[in-house]
Protein backbone atom coordinates (compact mmCIF):
# COMPACT_ATOMS: atom_id res chain seq x y z
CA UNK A 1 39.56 9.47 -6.05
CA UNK A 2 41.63 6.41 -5.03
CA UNK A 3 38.90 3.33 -5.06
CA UNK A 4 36.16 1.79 -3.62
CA UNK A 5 36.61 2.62 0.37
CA UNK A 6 36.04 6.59 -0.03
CA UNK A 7 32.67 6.78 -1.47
CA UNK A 8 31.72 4.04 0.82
CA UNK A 9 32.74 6.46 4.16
CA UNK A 10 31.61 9.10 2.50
CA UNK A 11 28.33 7.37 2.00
CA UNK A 12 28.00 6.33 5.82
CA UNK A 13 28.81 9.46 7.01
CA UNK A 14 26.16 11.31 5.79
CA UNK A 15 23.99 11.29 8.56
CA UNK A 16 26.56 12.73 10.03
CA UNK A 17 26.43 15.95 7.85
CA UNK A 18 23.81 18.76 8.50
CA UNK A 19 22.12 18.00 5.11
CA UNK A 20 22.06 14.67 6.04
CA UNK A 21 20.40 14.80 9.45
CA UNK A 22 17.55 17.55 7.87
CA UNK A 23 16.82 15.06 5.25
CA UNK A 24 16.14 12.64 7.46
CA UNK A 25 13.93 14.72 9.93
CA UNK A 26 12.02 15.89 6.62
CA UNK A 27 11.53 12.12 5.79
CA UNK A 28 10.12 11.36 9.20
CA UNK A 29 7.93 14.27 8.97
CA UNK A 30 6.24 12.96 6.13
CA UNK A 31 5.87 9.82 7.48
CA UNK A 32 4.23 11.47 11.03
CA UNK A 33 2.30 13.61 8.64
CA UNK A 34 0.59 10.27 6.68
CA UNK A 35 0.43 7.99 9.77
CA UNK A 36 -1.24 10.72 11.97
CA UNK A 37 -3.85 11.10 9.67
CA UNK A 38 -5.07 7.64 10.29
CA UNK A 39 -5.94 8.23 13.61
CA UNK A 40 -6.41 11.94 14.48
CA UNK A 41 -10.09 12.12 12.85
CA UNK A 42 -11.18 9.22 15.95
CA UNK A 43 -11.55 11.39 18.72
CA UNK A 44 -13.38 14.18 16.54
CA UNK A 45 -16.35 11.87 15.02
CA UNK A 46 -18.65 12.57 17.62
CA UNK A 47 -18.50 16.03 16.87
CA UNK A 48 -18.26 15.90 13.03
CA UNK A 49 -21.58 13.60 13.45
CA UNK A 50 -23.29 16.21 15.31
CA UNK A 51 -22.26 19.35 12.93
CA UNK A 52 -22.90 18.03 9.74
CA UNK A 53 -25.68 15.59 10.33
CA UNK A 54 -24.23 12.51 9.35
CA UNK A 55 -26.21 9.04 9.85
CA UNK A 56 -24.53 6.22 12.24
CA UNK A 57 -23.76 4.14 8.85
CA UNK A 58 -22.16 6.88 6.84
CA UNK A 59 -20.05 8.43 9.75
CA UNK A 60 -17.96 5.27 9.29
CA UNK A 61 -16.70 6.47 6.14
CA UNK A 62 -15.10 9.56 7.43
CA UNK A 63 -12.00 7.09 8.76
CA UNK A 64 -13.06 4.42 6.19
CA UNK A 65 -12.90 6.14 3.09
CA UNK A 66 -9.01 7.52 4.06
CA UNK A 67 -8.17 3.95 4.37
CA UNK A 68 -9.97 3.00 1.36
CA UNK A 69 -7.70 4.74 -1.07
CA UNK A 70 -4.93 4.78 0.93
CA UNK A 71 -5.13 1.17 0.55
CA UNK A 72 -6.49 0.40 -2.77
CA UNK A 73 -3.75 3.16 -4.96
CA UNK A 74 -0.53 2.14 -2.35
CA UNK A 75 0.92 -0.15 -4.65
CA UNK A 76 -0.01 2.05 -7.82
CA UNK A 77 1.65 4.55 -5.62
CA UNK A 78 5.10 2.73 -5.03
CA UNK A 79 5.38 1.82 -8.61
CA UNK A 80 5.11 5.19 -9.78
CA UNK A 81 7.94 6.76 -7.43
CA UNK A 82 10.27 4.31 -9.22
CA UNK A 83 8.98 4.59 -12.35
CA UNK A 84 8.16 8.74 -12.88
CA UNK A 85 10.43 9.45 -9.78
CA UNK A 86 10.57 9.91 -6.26
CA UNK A 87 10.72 13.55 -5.51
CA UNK A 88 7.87 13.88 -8.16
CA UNK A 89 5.51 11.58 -6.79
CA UNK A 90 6.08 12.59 -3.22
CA UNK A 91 5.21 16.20 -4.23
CA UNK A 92 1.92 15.61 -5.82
CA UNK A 93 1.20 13.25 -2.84
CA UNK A 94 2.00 15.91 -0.41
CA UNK A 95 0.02 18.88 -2.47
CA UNK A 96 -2.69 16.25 -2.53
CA UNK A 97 -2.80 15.70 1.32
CA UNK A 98 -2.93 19.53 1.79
CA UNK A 99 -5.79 21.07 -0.75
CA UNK A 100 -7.96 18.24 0.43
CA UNK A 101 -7.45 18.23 4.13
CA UNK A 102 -8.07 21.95 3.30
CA UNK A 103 -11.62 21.21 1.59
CA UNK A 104 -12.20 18.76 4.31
CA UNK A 105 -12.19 21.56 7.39
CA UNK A 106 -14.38 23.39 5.55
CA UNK A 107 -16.99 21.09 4.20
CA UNK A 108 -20.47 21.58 5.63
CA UNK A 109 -22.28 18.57 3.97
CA UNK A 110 -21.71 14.36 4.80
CA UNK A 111 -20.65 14.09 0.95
CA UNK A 112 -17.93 16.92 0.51
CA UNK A 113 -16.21 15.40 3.41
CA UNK A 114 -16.02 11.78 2.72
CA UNK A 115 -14.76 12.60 -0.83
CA UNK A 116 -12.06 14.84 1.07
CA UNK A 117 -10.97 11.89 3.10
CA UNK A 118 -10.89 9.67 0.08
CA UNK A 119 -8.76 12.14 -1.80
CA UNK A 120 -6.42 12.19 1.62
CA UNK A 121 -6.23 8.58 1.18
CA UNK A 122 -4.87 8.81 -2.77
CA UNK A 123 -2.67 11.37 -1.60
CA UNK A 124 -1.04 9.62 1.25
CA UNK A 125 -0.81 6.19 -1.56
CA UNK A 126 1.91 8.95 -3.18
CA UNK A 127 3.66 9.91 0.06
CA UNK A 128 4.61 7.20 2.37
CA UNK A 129 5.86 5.03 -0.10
CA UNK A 130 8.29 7.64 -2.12
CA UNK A 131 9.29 9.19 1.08
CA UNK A 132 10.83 5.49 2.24
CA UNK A 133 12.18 4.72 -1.28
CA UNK A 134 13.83 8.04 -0.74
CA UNK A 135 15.27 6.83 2.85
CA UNK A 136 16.27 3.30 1.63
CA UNK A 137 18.04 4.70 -1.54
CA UNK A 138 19.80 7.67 0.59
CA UNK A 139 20.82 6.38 3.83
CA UNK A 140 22.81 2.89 2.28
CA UNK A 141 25.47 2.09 4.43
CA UNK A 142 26.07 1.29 8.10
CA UNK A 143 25.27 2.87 10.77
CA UNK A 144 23.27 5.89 8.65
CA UNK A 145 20.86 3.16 7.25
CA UNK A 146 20.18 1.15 11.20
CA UNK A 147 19.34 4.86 12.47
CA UNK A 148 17.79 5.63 9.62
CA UNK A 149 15.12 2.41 9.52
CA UNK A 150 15.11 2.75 13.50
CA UNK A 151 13.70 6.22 12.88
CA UNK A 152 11.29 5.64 10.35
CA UNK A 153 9.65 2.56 12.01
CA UNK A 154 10.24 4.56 15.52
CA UNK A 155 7.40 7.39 13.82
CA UNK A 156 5.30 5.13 12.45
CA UNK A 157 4.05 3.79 16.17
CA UNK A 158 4.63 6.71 17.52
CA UNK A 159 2.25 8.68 14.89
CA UNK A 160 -0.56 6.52 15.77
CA UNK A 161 -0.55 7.38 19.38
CA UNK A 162 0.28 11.41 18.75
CA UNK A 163 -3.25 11.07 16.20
CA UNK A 164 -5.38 10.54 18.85
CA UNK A 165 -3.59 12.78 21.52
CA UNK A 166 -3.77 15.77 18.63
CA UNK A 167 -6.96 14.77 17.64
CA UNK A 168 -8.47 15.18 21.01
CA UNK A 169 -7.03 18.38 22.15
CA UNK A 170 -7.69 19.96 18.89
CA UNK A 171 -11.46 18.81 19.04
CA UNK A 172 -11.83 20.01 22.61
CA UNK A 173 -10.02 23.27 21.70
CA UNK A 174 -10.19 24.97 18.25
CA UNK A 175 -12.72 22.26 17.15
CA UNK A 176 -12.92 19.51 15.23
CA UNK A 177 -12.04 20.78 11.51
CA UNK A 178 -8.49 21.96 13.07
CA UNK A 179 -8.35 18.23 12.30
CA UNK A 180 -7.88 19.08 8.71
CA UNK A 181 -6.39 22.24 9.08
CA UNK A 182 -3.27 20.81 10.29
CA UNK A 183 -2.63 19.18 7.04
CA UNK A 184 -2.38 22.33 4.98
CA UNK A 185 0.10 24.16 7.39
CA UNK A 186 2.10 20.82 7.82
CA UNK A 187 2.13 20.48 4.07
CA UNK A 188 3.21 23.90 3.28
CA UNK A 189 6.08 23.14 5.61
CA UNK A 190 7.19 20.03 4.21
CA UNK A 191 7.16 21.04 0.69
CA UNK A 192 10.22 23.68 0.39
CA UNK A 193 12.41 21.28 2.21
CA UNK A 194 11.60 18.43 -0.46
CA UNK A 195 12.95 20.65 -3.04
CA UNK A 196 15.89 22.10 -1.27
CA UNK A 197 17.10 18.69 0.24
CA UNK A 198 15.70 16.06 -1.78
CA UNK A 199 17.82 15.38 -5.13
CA UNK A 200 15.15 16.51 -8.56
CA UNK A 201 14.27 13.10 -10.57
CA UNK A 202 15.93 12.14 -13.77
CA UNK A 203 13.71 12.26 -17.06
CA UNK A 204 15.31 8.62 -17.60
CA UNK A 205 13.79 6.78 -15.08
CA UNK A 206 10.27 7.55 -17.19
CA UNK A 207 9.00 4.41 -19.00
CA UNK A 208 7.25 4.58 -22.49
CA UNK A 209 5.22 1.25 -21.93
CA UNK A 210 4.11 2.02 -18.54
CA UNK A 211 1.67 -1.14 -17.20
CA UNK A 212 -1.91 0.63 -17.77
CA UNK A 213 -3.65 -3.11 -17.49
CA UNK A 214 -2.21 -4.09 -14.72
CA UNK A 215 -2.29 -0.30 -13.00
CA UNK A 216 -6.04 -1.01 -13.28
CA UNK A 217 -6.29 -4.53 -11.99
CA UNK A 218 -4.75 -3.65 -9.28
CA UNK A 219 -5.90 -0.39 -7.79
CA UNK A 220 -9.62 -2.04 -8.40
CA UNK A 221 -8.76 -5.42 -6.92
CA UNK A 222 -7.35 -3.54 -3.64
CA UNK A 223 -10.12 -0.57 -3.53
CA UNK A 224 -12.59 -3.80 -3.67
CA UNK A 225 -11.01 -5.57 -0.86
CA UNK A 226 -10.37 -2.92 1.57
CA UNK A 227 -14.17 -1.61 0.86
CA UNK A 228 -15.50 -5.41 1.55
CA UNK A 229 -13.42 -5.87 4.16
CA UNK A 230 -14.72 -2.27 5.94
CA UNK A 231 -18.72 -2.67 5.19
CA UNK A 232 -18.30 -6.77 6.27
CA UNK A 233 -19.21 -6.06 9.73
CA UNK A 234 -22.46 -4.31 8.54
CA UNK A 235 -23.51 -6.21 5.90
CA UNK A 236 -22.46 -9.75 7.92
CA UNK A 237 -19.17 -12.49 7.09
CA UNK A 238 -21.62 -14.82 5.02
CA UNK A 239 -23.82 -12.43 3.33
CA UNK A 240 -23.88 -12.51 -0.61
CA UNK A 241 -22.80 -9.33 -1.04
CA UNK A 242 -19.62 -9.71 1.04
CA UNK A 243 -18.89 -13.23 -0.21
CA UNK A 244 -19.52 -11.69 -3.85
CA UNK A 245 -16.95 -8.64 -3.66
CA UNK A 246 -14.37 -10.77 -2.00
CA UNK A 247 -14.39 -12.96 -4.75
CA UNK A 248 -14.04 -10.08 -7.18
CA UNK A 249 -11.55 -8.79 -5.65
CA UNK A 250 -9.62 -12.16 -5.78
CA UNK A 251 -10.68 -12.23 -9.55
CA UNK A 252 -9.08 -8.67 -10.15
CA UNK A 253 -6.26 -9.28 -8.12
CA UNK A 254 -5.59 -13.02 -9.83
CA UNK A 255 -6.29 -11.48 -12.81
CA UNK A 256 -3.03 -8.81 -11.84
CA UNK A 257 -0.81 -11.58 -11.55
CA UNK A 258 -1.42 -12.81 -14.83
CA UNK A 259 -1.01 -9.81 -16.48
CA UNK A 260 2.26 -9.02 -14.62
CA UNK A 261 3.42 -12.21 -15.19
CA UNK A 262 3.58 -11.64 -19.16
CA UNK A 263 4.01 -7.79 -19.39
CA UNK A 264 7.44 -6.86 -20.90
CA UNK A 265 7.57 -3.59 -18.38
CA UNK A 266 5.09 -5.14 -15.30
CA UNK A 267 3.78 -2.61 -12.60
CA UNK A 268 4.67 -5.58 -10.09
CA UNK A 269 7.82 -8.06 -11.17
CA UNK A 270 6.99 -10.58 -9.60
CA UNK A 271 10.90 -11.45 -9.32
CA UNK A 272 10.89 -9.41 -6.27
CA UNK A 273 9.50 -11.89 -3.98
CA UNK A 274 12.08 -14.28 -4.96
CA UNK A 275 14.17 -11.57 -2.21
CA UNK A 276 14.51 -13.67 0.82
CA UNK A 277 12.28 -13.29 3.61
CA UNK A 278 10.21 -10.50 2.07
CA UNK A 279 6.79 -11.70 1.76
CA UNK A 280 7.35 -13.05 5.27
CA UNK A 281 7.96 -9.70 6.76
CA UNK A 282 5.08 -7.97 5.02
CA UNK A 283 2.58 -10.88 5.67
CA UNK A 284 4.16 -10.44 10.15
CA UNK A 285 3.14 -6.39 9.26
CA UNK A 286 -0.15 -6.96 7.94
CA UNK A 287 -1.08 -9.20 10.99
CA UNK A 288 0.66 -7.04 13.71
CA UNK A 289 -1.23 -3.88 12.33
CA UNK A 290 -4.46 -5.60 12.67
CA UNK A 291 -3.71 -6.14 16.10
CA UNK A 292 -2.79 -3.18 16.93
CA UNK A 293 -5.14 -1.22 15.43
CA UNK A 294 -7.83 -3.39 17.45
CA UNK A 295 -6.20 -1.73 20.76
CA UNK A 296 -6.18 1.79 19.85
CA UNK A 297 -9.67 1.68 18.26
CA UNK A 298 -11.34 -0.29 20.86
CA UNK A 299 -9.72 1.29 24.28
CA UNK A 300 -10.49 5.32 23.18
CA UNK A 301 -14.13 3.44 22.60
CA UNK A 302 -13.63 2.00 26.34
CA UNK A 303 -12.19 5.09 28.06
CA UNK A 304 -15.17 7.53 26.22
CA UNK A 305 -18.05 5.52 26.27
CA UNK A 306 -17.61 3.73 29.74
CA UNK A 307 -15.57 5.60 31.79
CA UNK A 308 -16.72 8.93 30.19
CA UNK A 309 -13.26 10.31 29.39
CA UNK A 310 -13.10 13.84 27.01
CA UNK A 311 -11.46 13.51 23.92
CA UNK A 312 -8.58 15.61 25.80
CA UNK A 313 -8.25 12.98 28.22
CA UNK A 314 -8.54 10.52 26.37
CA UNK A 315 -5.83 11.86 23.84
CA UNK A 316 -3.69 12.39 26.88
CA UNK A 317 -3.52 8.32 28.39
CA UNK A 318 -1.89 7.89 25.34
CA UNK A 319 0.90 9.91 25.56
CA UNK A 320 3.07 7.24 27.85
CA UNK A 321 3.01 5.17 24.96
CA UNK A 322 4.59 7.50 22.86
CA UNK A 323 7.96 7.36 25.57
CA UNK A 324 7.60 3.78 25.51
CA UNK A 325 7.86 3.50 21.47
CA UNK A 326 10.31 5.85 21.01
CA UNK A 327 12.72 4.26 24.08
CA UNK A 328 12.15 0.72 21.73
CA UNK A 329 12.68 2.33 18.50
CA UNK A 330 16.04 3.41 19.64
CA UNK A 331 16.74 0.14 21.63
CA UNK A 332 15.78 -2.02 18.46
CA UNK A 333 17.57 0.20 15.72
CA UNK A 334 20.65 -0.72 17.80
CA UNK A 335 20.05 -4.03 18.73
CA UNK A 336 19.61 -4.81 14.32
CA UNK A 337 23.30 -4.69 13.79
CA UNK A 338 24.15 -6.98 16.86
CA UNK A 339 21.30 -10.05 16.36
CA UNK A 340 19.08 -9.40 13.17
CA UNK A 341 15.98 -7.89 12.66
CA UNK A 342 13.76 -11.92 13.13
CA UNK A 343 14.57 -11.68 17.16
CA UNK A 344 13.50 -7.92 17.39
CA UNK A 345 10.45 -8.41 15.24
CA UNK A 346 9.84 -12.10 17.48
CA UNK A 347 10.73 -10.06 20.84
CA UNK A 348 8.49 -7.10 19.89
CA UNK A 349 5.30 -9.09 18.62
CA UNK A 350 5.81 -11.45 22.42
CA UNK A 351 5.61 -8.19 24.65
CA UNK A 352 2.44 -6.55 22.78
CA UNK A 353 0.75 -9.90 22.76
CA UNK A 354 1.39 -9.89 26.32
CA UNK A 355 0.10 -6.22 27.02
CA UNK A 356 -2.59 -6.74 24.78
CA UNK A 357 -3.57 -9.92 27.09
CA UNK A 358 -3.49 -7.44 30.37
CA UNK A 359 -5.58 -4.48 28.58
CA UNK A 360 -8.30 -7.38 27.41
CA UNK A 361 -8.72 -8.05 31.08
CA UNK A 362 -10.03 -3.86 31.86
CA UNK A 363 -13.07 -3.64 34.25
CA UNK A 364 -15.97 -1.89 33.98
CA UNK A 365 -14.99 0.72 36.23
CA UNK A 366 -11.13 0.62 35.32
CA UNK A 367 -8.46 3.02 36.47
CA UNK A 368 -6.21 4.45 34.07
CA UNK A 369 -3.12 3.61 36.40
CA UNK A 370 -3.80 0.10 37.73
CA UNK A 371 -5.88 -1.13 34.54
CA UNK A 372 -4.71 0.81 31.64
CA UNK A 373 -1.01 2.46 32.05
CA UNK A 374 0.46 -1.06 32.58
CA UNK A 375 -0.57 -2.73 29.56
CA UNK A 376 -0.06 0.91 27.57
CA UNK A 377 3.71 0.44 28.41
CA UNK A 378 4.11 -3.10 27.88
CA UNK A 379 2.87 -2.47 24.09
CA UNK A 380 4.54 0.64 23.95
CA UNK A 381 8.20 -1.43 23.93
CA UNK A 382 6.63 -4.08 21.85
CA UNK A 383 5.36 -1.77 18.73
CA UNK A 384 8.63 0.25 18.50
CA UNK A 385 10.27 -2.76 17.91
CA UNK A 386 7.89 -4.29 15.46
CA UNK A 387 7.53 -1.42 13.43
CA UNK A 388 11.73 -1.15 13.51
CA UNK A 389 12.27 -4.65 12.66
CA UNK A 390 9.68 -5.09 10.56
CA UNK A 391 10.55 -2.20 8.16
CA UNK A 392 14.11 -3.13 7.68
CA UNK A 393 13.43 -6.73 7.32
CA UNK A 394 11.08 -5.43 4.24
CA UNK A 395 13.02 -3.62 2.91
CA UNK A 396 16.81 -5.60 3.42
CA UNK A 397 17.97 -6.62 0.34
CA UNK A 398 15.83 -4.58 -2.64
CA UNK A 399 17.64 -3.14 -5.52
CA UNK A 400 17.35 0.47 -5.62
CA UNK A 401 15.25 0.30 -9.05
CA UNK A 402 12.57 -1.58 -6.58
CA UNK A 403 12.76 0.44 -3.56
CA UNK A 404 9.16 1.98 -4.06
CA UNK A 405 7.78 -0.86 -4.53
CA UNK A 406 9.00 -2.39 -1.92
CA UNK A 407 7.69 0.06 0.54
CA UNK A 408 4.52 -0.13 -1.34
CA UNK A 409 4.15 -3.68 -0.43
CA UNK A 410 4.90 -3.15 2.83
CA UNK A 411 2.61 -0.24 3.88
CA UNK A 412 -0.11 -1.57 1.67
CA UNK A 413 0.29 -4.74 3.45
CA UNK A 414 0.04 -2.58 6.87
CA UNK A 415 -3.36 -0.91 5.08
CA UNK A 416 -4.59 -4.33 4.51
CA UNK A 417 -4.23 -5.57 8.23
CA UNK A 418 -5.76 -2.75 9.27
CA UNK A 419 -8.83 -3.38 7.45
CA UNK A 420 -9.01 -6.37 8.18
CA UNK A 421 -8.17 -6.20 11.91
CA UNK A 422 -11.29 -3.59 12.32
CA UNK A 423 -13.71 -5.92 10.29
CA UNK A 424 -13.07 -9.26 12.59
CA UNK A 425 -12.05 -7.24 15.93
CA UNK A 426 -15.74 -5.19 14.86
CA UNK A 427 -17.72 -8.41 14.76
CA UNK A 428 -16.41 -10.13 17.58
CA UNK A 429 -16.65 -7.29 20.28
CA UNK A 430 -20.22 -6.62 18.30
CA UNK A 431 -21.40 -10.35 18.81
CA UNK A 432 -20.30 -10.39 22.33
CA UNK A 433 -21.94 -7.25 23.17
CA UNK A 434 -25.06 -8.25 21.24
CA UNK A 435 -24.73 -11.14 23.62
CA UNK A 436 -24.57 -9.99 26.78
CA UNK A 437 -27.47 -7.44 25.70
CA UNK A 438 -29.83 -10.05 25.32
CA UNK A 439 -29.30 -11.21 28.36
CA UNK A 440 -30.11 -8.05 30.21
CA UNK A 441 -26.20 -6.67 31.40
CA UNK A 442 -26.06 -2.86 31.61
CA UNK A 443 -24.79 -1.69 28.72
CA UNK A 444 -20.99 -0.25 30.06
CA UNK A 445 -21.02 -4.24 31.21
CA UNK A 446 -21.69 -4.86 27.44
CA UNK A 447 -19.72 -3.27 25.74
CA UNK A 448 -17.13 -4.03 28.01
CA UNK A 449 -17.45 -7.39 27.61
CA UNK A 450 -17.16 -6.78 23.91
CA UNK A 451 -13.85 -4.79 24.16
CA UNK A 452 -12.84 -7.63 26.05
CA UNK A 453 -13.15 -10.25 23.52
CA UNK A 454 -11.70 -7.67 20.79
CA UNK A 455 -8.39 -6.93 22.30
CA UNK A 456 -7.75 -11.06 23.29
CA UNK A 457 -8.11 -11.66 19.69
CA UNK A 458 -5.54 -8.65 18.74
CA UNK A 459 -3.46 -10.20 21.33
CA UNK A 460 -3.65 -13.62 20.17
CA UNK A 461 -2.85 -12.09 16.22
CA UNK A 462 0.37 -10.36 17.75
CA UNK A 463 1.39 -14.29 18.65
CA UNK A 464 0.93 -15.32 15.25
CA UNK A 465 2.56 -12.31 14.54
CA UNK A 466 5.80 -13.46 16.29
CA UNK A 467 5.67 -17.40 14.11
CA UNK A 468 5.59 -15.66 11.10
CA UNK A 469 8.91 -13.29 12.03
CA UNK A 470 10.70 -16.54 12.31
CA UNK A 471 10.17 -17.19 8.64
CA UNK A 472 11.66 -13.61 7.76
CA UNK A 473 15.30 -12.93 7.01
CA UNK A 474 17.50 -12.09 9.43
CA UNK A 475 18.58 -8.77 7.91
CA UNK A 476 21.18 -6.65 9.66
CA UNK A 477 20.16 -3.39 8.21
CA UNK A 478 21.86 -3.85 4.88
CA UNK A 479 22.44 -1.67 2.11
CA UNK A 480 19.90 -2.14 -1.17
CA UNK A 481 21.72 -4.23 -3.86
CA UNK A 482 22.52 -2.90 -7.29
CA UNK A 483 19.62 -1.37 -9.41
CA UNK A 484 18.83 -3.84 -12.26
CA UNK A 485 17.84 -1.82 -14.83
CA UNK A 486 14.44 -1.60 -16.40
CA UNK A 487 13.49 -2.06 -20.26
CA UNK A 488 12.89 2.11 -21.00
């Protein structure tokens, strides 16, 4: 076949070929489909707590409990797609997603929902991190993999602002548990073209001494963190119980290290932080998500409990911020090849900051056009290129053998932030509020006031954000290095 330099244009034209430009559409859908799911329940709780008689405290755990176990099995998750493979991880994720968003639309008790959600959140553990192990390990060279990454990291901001569009104009039409019933019809979709475009996994990438300690350890030292970090706000920072499962969590997750550290076959080699800049760039997506998330949480809060927008409306101010991240996902993916992914991620992380700054400066009776569009676009440029930069810069440099688990890091890292983000973001607009209650303010001034001090600290984590990114790598989208093969 004449040497090295046919396979190698045969491998960057392939997003160039009809099979390749379906298989990446399929892969974005299945990244929309997990990323969407995070925010599209929102808009409906008000309606979920009126028909099935939830209490304030365990309404929470209808968004919660997704995040939970989306969280706490994302690394488990990863590991697996390398380990049992790809295609068969990502299907079991994706039937997963679909019989229990299914049970979720038609659950008429608190209970049979919540455990929905949580199975959601296990499901979605499977998807997202197979489905970019797939990407990374198809699209390897060139141009395919910049367009590929830009693509990718283009959905995931743009999913979160689509959630709460969907999410409202499903609520105010068909009702609330077309929330769920989305998922099945999506997943039924998504499933044929897995099998007709993605390649079927070898039976010798299966391991006989798979890591069952350290499978454990893990999975229960995340579920524990993300659960302390979500009930901290309610149970208070420097309350024994919080302090208590922090520090089991940091006991579980020490106790991971250990094990991985020693185990001939680990669930986590630790030899893959030794990859330049990687730990850097999931650390800049952990804090970046927990801003973020502050903004979207606490401004549908803003526009529906103080200026009295429907969840229609409020669904719809979002949608400009969908132009604005797609416009910067397709600036940034071709920007990567020209300066590196640190100035994108830097750039990106300095313009949300900066909208962040205007939105924490809303009135009480803001207009969407003066008060909210402006900051809405300024973040808009600033998350597509975050989300861009930040995936390729995470994932720049992994062998193949390690692909899923480096996405795993790097979503689970995203899971993380936003747990964290909602837990301090929480308190401090909950303090605030609490504050200016006491002193007799009308209550819109309250929680206003709250919201304010919420999105200046997402604003000032977005800075942080943008010192970190200068300890990253400055990857120029390329190709994953040789797999390394693992002890069978």
């Amino acid at each position: 076949m004449g040497g090295s330099a046919r396979p190698e244009a045969a491998a960057a034209s392939f997003l160039a070929t009809r099979r390749g430009k379906f298989t990446l559409a399929l892969l974005c859908a299945v990244a929309f489909l997990d990323f969407v799911d995070a925010s599209i329940v929102n808009v409906a709780l008000p309606d979920i707590r009126t028909d099935l008689g939830f209490s304030t405290q365990s309404l929470q755990w209808v968004p919660s409990g997704y995040l939970l176990t989306y969280g706490g099995f994302m690394l488990l998750g990863g590991r697996l797609a390398d380990l049992l493979g790809r295609r068969r991880v990502l299907v079991t994720g994706t039937a997963l997603i679909g019989i229990s968003s299914f049970v979720g639309g038609l659950a008429e008790d608190p209970g049979l929902l919540i455990g929905a959600r949580l199975a959601q959140g296990v499901g979605a553990a499977m998807m997202l991190p197979a489905a970019l192990s797939i990407l990374t390990t198809t699209f390897q060279e060139g141009a395919d993999r910049h367009r590929a990454l830009g693509m990718w990291g283009g959905v995931g901001g743009l999913a979160s602002a689509v959630g709460v569009f969907l999410g409202g104009l499903l609520t105010d039409g068909p009702g609330w548990r077309w929330v769920f019933f989305v998922n099945p019809v999506a997943a039924a979709l998504v499933l044929p073209g897995i099998f007709r475009l993605i390649d079927g996994d070898r039976r010798g990438t299966r391991q006989t001494k798979f890591d069952l300690v350290g499978s454990v350890l893990v999975t229960g030292g995340m579920l524990l963190l993300v659960f302390a970090l979500v009930k901290a706000p309610d149970q208070g920072w420097g309350s024994a119980r919080t302090i208590g499962e922090l520090a089991g969590a940091a006991v579980l997750l020490l106790a991971f290290l250990v094990n991985e550290r020693h185990h001939q076959t680990p669930l986590l080699p630790l030899s893959v932080f030794r990859i330049r800049g990687l730990a850097a760039a999931d650390i800049a997506g952990l804090i970046a998500f927990a801003g973020l998330i502050a903004m979207f949480f606490f401004l549908t809060l803003y526009m529906q409990n103080v200026l009295g927008y429907s969840p229609i409306r409020t669904g719809a101010a979002y949608l400009p911020l969908c132009f604005g991240v797609g416009v910067a996902a397709g600036i940034s993916s071709q920007l990567l090849t020209r300066v590196g992914t640190r100035p994108v991620i830097v750039a990106g992380a300095l313009l949300a900051s900066g909208g962040l700054y205007h939105l924490s400066r809303i009135p009480v009776d803001g207009s969407y056009l003066t008060d909210l569009f402006p900051g809405l676009m300024i973040v808009s440029f600033g998350l597509g290129a975050v989300f861009v930069g930040v995936t390729t810069a995470a994932n720049a440099g992994v062998s193949a053998d390690k692909a899923g688990l480096a996405a795993a890091l790097l979503n689970a890292s995203q899971q993380v932030g936003a747990a964290l983000g909602l837990a301090i973001f929480s308190a401090v607009a909950t303090s605030r509020t609490n504050h200016m209650l006491a002193r007799h303010a009308p209550v819109p001034n309250a929680l206003t006031s709250g919201f304010h001090r919420a999105l200046l600290t997402g604003s000032a984590f977005l800075l942080v954000t943008a010192v970190i990114a200068l300890r990253t790598a400055n990857a120029h989208g390329e190709a994953p290095r040789a797999a390394v093969p693992e002890p069978v």
